[in-house]
N, C-alpha and C. Protein backbone atom coordinates (compact mmCIF):
# COMPACT_ATOMS: atom_id res chain seq x y z
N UNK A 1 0.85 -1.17 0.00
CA UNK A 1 0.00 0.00 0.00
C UNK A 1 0.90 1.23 0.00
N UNK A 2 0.40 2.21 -0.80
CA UNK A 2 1.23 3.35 -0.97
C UNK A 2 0.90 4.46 -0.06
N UNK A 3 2.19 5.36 0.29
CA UNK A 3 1.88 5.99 1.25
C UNK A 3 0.41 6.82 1.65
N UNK A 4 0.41 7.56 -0.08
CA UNK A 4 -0.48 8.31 -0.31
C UNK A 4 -2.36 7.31 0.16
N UNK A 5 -2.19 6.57 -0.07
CA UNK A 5 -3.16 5.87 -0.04
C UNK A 5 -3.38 5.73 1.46
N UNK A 6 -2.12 5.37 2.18
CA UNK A 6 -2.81 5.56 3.34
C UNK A 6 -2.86 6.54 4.42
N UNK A 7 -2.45 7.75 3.95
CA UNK A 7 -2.79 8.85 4.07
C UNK A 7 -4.31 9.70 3.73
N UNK A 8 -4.90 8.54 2.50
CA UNK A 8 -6.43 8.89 2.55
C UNK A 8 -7.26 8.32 3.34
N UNK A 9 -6.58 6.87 3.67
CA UNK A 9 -7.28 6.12 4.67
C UNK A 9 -7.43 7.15 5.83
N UNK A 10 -6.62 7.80 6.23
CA UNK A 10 -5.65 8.32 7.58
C UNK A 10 -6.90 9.50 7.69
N UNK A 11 -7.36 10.59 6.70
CA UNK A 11 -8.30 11.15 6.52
C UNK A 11 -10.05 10.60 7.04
N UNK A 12 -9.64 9.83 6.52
CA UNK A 12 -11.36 8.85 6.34
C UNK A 12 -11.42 9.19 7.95
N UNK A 13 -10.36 8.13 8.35
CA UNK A 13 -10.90 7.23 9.46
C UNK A 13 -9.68 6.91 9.97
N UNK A 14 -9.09 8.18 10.93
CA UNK A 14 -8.05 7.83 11.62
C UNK A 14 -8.11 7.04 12.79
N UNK A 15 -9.10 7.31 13.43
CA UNK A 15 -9.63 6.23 14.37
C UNK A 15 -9.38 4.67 14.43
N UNK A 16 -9.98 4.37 12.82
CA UNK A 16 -10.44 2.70 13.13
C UNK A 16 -8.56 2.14 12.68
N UNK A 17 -8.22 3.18 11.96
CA UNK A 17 -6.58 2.58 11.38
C UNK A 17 -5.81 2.19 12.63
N UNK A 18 -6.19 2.95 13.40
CA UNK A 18 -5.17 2.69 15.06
C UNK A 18 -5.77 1.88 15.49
N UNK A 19 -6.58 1.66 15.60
CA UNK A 19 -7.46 0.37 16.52
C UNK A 19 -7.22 -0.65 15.54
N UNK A 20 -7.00 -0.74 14.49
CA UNK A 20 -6.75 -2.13 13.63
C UNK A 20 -5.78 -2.56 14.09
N UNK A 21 -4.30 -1.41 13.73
CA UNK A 21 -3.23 -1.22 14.06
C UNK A 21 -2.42 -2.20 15.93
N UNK A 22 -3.45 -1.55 16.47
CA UNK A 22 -3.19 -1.66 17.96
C UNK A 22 -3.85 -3.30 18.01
N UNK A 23 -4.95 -3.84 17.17
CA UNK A 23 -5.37 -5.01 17.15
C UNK A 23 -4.26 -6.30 16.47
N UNK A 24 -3.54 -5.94 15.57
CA UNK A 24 -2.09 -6.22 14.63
C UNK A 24 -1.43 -6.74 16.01
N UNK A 25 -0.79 -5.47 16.88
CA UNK A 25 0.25 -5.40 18.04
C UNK A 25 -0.03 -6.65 18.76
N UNK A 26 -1.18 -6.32 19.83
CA UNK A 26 -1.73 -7.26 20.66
C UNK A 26 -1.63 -8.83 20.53
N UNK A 27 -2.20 -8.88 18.86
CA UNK A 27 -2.29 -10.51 18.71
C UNK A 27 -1.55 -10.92 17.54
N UNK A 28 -0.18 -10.01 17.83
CA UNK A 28 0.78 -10.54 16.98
C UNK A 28 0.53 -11.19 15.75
N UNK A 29 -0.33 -10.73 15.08
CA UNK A 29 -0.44 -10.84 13.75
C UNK A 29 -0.87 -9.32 12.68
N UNK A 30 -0.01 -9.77 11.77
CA UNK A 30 0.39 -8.47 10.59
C UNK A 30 0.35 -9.11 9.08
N UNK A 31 -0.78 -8.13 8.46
CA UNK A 31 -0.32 -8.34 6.93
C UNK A 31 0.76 -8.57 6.36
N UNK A 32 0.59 -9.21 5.27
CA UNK A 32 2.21 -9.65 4.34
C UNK A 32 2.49 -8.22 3.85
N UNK A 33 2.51 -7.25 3.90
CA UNK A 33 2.83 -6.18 2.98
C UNK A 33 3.45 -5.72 3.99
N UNK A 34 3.18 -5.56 5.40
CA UNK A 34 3.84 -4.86 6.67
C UNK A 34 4.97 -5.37 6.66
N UNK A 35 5.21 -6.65 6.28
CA UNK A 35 6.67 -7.60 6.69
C UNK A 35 7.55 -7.60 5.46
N UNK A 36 7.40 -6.65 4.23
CA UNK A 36 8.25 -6.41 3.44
C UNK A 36 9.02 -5.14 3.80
N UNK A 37 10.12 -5.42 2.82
CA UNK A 37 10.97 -3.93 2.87
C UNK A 37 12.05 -3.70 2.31
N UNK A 38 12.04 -3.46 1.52
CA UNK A 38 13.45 -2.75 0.39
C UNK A 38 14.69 -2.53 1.32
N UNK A 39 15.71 -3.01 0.95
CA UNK A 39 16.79 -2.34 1.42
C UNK A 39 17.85 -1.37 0.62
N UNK A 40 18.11 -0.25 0.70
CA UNK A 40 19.38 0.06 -0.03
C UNK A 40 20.52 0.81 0.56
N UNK A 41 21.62 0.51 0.01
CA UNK A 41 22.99 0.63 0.46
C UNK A 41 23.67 1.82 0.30
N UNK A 42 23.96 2.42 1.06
CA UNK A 42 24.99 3.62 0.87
C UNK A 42 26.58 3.61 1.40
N UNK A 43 26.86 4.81 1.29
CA UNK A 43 28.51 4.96 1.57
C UNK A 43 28.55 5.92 2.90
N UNK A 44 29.18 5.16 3.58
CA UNK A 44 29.30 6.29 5.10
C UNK A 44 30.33 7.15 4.74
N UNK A 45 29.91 8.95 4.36
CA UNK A 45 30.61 9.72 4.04
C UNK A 45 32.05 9.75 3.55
N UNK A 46 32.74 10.43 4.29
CA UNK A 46 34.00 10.23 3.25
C UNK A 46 35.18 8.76 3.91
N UNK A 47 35.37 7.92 3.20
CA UNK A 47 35.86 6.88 3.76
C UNK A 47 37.12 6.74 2.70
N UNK A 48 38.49 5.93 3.18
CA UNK A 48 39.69 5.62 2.53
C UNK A 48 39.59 4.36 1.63
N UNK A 49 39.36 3.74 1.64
CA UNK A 49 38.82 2.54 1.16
C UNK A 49 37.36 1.89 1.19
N UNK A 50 36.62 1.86 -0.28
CA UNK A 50 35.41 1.36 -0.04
C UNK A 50 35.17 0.00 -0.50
N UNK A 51 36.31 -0.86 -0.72
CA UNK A 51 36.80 -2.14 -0.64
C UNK A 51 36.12 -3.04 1.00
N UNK A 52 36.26 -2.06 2.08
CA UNK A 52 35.84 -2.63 3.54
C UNK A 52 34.56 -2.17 3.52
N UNK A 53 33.57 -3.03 4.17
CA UNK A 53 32.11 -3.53 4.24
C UNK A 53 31.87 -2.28 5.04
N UNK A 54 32.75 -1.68 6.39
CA UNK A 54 31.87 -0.73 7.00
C UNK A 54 32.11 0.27 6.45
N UNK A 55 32.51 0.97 5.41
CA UNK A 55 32.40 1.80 4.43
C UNK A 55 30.85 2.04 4.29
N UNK A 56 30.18 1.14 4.22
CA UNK A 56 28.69 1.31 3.55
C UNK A 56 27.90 1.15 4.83
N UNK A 57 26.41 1.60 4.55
CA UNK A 57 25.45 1.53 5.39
C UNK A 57 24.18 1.13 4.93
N UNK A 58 23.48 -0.16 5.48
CA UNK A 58 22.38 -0.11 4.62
C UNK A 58 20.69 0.12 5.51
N UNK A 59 19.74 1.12 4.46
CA UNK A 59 18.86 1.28 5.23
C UNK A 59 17.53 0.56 4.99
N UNK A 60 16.10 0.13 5.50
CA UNK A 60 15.61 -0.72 5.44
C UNK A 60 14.33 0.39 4.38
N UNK A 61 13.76 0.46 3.57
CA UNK A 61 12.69 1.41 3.70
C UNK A 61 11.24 0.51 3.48
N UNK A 62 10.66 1.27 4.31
CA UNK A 62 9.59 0.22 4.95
C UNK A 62 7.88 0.94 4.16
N UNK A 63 6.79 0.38 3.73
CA UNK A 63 6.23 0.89 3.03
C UNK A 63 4.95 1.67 4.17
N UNK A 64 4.10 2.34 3.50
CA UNK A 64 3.68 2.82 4.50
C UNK A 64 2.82 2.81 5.60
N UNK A 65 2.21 2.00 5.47
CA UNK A 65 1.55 1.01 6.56
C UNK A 65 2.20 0.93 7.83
N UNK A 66 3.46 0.44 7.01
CA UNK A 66 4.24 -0.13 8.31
C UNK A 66 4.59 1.09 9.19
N UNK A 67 4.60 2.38 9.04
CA UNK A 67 4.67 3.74 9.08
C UNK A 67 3.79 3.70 10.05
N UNK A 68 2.55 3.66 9.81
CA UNK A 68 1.50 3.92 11.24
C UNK A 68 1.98 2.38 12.40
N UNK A 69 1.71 1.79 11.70
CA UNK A 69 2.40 0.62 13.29
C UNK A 69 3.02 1.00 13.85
N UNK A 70 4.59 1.33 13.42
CA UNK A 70 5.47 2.09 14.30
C UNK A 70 4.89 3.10 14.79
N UNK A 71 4.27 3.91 14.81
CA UNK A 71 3.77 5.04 15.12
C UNK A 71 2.87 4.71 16.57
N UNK A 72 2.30 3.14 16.31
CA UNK A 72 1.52 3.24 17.04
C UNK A 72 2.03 2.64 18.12
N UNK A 73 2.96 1.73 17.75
CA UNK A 73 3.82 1.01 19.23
C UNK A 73 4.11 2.13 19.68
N UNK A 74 4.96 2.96 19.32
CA UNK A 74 5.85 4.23 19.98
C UNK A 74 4.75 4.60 20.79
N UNK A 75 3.60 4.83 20.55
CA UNK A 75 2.52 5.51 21.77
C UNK A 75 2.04 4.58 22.42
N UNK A 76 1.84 3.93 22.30
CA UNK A 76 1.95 2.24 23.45
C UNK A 76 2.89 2.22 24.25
N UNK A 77 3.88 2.11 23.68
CA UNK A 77 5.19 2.14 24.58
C UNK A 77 5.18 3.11 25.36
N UNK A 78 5.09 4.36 25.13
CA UNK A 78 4.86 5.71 25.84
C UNK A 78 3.70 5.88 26.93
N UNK A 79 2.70 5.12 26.37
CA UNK A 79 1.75 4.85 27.49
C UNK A 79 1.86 4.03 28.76
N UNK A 80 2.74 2.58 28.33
CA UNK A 80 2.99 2.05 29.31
C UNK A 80 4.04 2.52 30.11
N UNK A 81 5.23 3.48 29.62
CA UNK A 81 6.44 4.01 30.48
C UNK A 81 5.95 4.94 31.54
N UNK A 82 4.66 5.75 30.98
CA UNK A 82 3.90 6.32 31.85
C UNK A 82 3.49 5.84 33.31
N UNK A 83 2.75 4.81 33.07
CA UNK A 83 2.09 4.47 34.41
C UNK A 83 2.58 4.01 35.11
């Protein structure tokens, strides 16, 4: 699902997306689209040799779905550090 898309969801019905979301968390189960994710590789700034592996850095990019989950643990988490 594309970001934009669920950014209209996010409009509709921000409500029920978190409560799905928070329903995902709880009973540890998640769509196949949440558990994908591109990776790509870069160069950690200026380095002497990019022959050695830690030369590079690689980052995960995650689609956007997976965007509100995280979003929503982080306030879970925050809720429970609370009390």
């Amino acid at each position: 699902m594309s970001f934009g898309a669920v950014r209209l969801l996010w409009k509709w019905d921000e409500e029920r997306i978190v409560e799905l979301q928070k329903a995902a968390v709880w009973t540890g189960r998640h769509p196949a689209v949440c558990k994908r994710a591109s990776a790509v590789v870069i160069r950690k700034g200026v380095k002497d040799h990019y022959t050695n592996l830690k030369a590079y850095r690689s980052i995960a990019l995650l689609g956007g779905l997976w965007m509100v989950v995280e979003k929503v643990i982080a306030v879970l988490l925050a809720e429970e550090a609370g009390r």
